[in-house]
Structure formats: C-alpha cells, structure tokens
C-alpha atoms as a PDB file:
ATOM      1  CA  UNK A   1     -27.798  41.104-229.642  1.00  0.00           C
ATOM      2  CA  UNK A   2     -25.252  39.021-231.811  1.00  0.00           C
ATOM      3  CA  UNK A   3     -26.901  37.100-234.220  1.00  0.00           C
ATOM      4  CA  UNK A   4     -26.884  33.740-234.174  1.00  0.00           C
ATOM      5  CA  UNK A   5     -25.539  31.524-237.331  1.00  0.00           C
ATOM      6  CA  UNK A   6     -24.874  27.975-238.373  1.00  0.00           C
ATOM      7  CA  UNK A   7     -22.258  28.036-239.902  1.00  0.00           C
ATOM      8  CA  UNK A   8     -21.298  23.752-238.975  1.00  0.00           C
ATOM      9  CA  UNK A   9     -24.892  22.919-239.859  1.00  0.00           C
ATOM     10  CA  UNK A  10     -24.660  25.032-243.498  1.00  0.00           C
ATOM     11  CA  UNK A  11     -21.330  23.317-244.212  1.00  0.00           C
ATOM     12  CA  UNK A  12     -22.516  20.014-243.172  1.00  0.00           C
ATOM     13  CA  UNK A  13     -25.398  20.258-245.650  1.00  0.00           C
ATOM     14  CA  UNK A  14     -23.530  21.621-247.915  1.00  0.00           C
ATOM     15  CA  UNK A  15     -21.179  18.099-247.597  1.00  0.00           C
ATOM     16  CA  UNK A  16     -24.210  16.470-247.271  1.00  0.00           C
ATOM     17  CA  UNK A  17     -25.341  17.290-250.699  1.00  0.00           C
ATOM     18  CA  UNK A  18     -22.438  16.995-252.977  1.00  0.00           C
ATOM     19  CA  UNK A  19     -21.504  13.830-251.353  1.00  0.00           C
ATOM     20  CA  UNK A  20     -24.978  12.131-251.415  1.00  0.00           C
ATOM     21  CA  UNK A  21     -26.282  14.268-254.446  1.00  0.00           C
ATOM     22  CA  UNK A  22     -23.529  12.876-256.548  1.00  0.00           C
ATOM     23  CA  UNK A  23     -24.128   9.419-255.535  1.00  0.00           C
ATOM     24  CA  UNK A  24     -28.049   9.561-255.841  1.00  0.00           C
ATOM     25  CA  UNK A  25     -27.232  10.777-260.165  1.00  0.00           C
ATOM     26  CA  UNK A  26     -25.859   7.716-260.324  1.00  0.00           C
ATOM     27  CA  UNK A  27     -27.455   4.397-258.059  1.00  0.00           C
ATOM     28  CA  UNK A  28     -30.570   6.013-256.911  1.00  0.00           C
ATOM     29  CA  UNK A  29     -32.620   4.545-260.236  1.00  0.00           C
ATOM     30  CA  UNK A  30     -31.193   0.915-260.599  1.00  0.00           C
ATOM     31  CA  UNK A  31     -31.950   0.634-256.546  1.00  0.00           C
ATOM     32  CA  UNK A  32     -34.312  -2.179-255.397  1.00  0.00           C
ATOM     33  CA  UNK A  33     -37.606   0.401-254.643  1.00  0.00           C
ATOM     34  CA  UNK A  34     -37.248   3.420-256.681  1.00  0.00           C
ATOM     35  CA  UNK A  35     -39.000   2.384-259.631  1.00  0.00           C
ATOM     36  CA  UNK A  36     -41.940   1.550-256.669  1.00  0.00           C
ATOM     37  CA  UNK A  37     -41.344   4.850-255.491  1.00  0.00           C
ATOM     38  CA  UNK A  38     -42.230   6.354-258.966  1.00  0.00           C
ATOM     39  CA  UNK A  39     -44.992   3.863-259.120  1.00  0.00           C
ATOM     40  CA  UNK A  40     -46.562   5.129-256.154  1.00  0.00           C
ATOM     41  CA  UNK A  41     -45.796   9.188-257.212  1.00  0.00           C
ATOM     42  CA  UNK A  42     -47.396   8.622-260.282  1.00  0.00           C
ATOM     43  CA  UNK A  43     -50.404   7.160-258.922  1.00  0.00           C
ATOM     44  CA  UNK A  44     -51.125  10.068-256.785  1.00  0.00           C
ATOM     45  CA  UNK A  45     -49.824  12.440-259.947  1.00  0.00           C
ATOM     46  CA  UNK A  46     -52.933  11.042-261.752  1.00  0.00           C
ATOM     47  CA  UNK A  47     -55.482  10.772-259.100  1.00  0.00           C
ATOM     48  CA  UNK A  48     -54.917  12.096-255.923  1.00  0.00           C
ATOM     49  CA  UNK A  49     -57.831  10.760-253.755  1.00  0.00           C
ATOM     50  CA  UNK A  50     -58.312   7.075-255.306  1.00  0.00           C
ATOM     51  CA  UNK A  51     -56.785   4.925-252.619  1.00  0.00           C
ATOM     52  CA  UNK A  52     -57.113   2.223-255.188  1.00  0.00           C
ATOM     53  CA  UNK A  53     -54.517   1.504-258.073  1.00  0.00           C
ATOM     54  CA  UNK A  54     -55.705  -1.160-260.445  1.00  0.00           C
ATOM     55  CA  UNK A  55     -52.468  -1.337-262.692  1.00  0.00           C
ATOM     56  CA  UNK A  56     -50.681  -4.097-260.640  1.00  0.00           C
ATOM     57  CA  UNK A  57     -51.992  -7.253-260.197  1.00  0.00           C
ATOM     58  CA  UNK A  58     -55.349  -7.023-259.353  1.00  0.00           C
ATOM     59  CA  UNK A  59     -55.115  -3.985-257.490  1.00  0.00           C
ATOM     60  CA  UNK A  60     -54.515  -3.055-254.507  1.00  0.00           C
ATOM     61  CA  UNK A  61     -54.268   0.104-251.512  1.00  0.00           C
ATOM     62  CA  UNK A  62     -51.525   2.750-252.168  1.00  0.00           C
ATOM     63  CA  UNK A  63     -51.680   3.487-248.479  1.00  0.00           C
ATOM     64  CA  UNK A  64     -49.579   0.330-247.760  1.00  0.00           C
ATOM     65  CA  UNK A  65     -47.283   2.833-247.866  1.00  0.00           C
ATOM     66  CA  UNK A  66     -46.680   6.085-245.915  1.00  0.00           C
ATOM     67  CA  UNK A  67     -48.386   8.409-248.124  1.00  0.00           C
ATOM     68  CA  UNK A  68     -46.381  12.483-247.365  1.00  0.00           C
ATOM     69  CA  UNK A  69     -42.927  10.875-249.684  1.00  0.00           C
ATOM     70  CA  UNK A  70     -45.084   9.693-252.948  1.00  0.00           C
ATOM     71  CA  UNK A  71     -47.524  12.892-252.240  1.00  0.00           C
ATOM     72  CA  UNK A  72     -44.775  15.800-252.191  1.00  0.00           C
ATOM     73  CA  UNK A  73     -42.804  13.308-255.579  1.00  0.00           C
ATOM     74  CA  UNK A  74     -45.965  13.620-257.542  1.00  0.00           C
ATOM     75  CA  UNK A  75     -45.962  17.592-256.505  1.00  0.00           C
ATOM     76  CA  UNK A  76     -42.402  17.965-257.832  1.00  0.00           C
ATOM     77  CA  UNK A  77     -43.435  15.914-260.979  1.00  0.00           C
ATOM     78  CA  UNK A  78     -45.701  18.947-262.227  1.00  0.00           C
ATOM     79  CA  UNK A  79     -42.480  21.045-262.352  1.00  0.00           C
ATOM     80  CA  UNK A  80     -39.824  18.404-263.948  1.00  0.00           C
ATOM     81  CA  UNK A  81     -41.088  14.828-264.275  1.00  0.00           C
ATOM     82  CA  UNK A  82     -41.637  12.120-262.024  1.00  0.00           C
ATOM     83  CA  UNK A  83     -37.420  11.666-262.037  1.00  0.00           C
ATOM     84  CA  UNK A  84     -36.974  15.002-260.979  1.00  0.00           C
ATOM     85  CA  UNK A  85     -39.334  14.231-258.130  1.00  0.00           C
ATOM     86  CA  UNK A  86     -37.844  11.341-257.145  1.00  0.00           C
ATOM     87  CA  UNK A  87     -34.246  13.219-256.857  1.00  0.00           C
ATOM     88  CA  UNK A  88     -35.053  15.978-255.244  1.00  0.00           C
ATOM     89  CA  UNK A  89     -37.562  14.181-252.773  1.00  0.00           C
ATOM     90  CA  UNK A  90     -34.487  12.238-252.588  1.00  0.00           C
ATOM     91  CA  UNK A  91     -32.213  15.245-251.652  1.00  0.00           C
ATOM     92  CA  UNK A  92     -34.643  17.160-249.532  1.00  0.00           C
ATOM     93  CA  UNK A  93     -34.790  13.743-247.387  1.00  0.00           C
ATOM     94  CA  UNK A  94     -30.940  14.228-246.801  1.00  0.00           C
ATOM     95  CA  UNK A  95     -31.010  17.608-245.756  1.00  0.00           C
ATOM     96  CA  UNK A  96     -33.971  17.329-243.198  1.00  0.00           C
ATOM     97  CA  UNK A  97     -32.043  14.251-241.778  1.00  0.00           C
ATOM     98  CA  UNK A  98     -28.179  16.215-241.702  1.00  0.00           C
ATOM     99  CA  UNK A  99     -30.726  18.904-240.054  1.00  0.00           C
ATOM    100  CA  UNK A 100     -32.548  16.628-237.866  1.00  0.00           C
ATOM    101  CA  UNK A 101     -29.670  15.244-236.700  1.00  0.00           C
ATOM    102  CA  UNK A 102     -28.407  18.618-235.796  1.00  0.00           C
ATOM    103  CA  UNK A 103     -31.105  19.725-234.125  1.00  0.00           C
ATOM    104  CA  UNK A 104     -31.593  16.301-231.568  1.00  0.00           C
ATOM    105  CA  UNK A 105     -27.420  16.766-230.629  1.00  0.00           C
ATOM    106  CA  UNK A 106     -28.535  20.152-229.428  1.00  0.00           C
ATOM    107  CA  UNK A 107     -31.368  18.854-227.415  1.00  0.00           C
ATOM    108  CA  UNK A 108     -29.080  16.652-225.383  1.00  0.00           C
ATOM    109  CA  UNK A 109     -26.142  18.689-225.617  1.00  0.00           C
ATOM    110  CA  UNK A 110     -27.094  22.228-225.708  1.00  0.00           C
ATOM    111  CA  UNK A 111     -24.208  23.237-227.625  1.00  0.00           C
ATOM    112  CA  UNK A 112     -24.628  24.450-231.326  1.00  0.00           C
ATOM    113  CA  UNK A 113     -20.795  23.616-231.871  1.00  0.00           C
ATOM    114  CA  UNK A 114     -20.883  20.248-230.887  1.00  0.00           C
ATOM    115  CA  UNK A 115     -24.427  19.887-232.632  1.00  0.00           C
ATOM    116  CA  UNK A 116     -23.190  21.266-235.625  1.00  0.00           C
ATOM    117  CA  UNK A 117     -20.094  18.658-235.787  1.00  0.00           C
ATOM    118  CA  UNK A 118     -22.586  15.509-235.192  1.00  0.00           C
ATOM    119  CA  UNK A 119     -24.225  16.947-237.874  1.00  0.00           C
ATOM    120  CA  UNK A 120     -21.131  16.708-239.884  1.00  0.00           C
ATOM    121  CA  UNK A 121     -21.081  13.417-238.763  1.00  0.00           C
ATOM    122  CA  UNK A 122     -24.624  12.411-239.844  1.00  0.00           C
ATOM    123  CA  UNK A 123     -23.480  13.212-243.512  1.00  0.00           C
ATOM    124  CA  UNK A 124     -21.638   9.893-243.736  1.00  0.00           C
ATOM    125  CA  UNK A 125     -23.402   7.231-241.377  1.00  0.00           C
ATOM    126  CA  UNK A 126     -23.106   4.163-243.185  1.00  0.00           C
ATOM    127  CA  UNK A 127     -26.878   2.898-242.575  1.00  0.00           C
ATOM    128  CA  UNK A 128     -28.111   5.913-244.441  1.00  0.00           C
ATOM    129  CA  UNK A 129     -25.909   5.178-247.508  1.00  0.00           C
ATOM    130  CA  UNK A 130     -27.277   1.650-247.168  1.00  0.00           C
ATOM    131  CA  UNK A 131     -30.684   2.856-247.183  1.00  0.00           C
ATOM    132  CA  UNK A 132     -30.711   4.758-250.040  1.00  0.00           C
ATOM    133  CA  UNK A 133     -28.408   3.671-252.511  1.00  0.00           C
ATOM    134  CA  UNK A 134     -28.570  -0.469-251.654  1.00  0.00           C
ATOM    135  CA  UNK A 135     -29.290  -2.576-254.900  1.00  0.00           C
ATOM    136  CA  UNK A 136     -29.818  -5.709-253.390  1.00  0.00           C
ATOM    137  CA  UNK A 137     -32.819  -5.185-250.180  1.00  0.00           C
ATOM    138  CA  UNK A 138     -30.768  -6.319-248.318  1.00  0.00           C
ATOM    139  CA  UNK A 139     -32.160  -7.139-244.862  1.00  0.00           C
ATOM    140  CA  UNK A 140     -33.614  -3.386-244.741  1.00  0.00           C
ATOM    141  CA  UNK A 141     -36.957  -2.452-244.693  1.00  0.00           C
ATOM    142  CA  UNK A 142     -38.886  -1.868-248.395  1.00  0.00           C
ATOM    143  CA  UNK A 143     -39.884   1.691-247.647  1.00  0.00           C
ATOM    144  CA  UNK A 144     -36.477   3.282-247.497  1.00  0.00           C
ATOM    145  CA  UNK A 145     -37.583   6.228-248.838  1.00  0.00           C
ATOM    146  CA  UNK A 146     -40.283   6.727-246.648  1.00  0.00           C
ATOM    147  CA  UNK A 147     -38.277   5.825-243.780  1.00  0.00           C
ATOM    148  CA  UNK A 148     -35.792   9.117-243.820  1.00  0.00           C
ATOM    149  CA  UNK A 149     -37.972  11.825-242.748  1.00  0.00           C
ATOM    150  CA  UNK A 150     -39.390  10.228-239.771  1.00  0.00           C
ATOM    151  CA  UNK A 151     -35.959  10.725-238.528  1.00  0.00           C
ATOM    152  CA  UNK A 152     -36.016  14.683-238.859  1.00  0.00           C
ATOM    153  CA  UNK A 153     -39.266  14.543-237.756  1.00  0.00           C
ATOM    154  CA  UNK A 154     -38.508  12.690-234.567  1.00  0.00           C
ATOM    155  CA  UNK A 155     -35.527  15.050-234.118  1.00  0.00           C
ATOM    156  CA  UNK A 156     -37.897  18.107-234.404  1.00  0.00           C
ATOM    157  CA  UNK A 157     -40.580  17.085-231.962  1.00  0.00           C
ATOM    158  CA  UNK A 158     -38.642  15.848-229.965  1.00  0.00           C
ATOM    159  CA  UNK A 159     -36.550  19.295-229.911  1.00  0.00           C
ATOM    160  CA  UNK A 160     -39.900  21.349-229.385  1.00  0.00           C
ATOM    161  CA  UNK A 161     -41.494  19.397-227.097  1.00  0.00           C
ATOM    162  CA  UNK A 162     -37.934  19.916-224.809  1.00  0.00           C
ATOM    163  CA  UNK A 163     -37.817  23.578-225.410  1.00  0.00           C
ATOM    164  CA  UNK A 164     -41.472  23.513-224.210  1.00  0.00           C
ATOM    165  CA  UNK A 165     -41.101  21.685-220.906  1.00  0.00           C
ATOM    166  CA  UNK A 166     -37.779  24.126-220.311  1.00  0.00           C
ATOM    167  CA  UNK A 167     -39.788  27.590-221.570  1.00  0.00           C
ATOM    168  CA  UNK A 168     -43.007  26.702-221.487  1.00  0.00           C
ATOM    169  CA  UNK A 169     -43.864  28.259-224.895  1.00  0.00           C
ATOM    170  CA  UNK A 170     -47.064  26.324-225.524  1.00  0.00           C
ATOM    171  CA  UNK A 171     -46.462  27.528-229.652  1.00  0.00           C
ATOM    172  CA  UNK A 172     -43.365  25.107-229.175  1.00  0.00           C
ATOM    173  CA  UNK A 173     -45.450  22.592-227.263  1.00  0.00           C
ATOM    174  CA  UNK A 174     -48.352  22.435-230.209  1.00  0.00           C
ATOM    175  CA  UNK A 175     -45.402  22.320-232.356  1.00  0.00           C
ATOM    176  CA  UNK A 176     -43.986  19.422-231.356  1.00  0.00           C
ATOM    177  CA  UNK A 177     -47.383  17.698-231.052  1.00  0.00           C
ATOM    178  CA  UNK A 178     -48.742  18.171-234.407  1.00  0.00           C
ATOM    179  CA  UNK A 179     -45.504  16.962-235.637  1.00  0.00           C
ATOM    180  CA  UNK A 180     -46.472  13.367-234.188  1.00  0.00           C
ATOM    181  CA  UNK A 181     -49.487  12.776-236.433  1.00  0.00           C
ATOM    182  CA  UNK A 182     -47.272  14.015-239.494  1.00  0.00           C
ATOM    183  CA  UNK A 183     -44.372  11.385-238.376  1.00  0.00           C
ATOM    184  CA  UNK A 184     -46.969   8.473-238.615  1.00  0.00           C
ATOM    185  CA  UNK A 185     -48.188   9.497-242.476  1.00  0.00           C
ATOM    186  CA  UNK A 186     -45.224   9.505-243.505  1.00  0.00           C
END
C-alpha cells in the first residue's frame, strides 16, 4: 500500500508560518486585545480554579471569555514567559486553522490535491490577517484570539462526523462529538 503524504498541506503550513510568524514578531503586541489576552493567561498562570480576578475594577468572571486559549497561554508561560505563550498560542492557532481548512475542502471535495491547494489558500485570507494583527477593533469581535480555533475545530468535527455517516466507524463518530463540547469552551 503506497503511503499517503501531504505534501500541499506541509508546504502550506510551512507558508503559513513564515508569512504569519513574521508578522505576529512584529504587530501581534501593540494589537487592540493582546495585552487582555496576557491578562487573562496570567490569571489562570497564578490560580487556575478562581473564576474570580479582583485586579480590574472591582472584579469580575474570567469566563467572559472562552477559557481553552488563556488556559493552554498560561501552560506555555511555565516554559518561556507569558510572551512566549502568547506567540506560540498565536502560531499554533494558524496552523490548526491552514489545517482545518484543509481538512473541511476534503470533506466536500474528496480530493487531497485540491484540499491541499485551498489550504494554500487559507494562508492568506484577508479576514484572518484582520483578526489577528488589527490595531484599531475594528468592527470585529473582542475575542479574536479565541475565535481561531473554533474554526479547526468546526473543520474537524465536521470531517469525522462525515467519515462516520460514510464508514460508520463509531471511534470517528465519538470523535467528532466530543469535539462539539471542546468548540464551545473555547
């Protein structure tokens, strides 16, 4: 049996990061919610089960935000600070999207070529750009961040759930289920 590669999707990401990982060094910080962002991943760096954060104003829920972004930041900021969390949460978003995007083509297309060049194309859509690197809000929603990974999630389940009603793997159906619940925390 030939083995199967990616070849597309592995240059896409690879485009994906030196195009987005460049800009991210150098607007990510002076955008209008990262310092939030590190707000938010260094309240759950210091206390990871408070759902109360007194510092601003007169306190008030952390969970007015999808919690799974801030969570896996204040993980990363054990290794290299809450910066380094921030831009590689930051990067890891971008890849899961370039690979979520790759992964719903082939759902409705059932080609890996032609998924792997909309992947390609998901590198440079100009919503994501505005998304993560505006400095202004704009008209977009605060929780940018956040935002991102719902989309690979979607993808994902979305993908499983399909490969389930054509197979009926019920591994691919659970899959795709328990990938709902993690969608809505994030």
């Amino acid at each position: 049996m030939k083995k199967q590669t990616h070849s597309i999707l592995a240059l896409a990401l690879v485009f994906g990061l030196i195009f987005h990982g460049t800009s991210i060094f150098f607007t990510l910080e002076s955008t209008y919610d990262a310092l939030v962002h590190l707000f938010f991943a260094e309240h759950y760096s210091k206390d990871w089960f408070e759902p109360w954060d007194y510092r601003w104003y007169t306190g008030f829920t952390v969970h007015g935000y999808p919690p799974l972004v801030h969570q896996s930041m204040a993980l990363l900021s054990y290794i290299g600070g809450l910066k380094f969390g921030l831009f590689s949460m930051s990067l890891i978003i971008i890849s899961l999207f370039i690979t979520g995007t790759y992964r719903f083509a082939f759902v409705i297309t059932g080609s890996k070529k032609i998924a792997g060049y909309t992947a390609l194309l998901g590198v440079f859509p100009i919503s994501i750009m505005r998304l993560f690197f505006s400095t202004d809000g704009g008209n977009f929603p605060f929780a940018s961040l956040p935002l991102l990974p719902f989309c690979q999630f979607g993808g994902t389940s979305g993908k499983n759930r399909m490969i389930w009603a054509k197979s009926g793997w019920p591994y691919q159906y659970l899959h795709g289920v328990f990938l709902v619940p993690s969608r809505c925390t994030l």
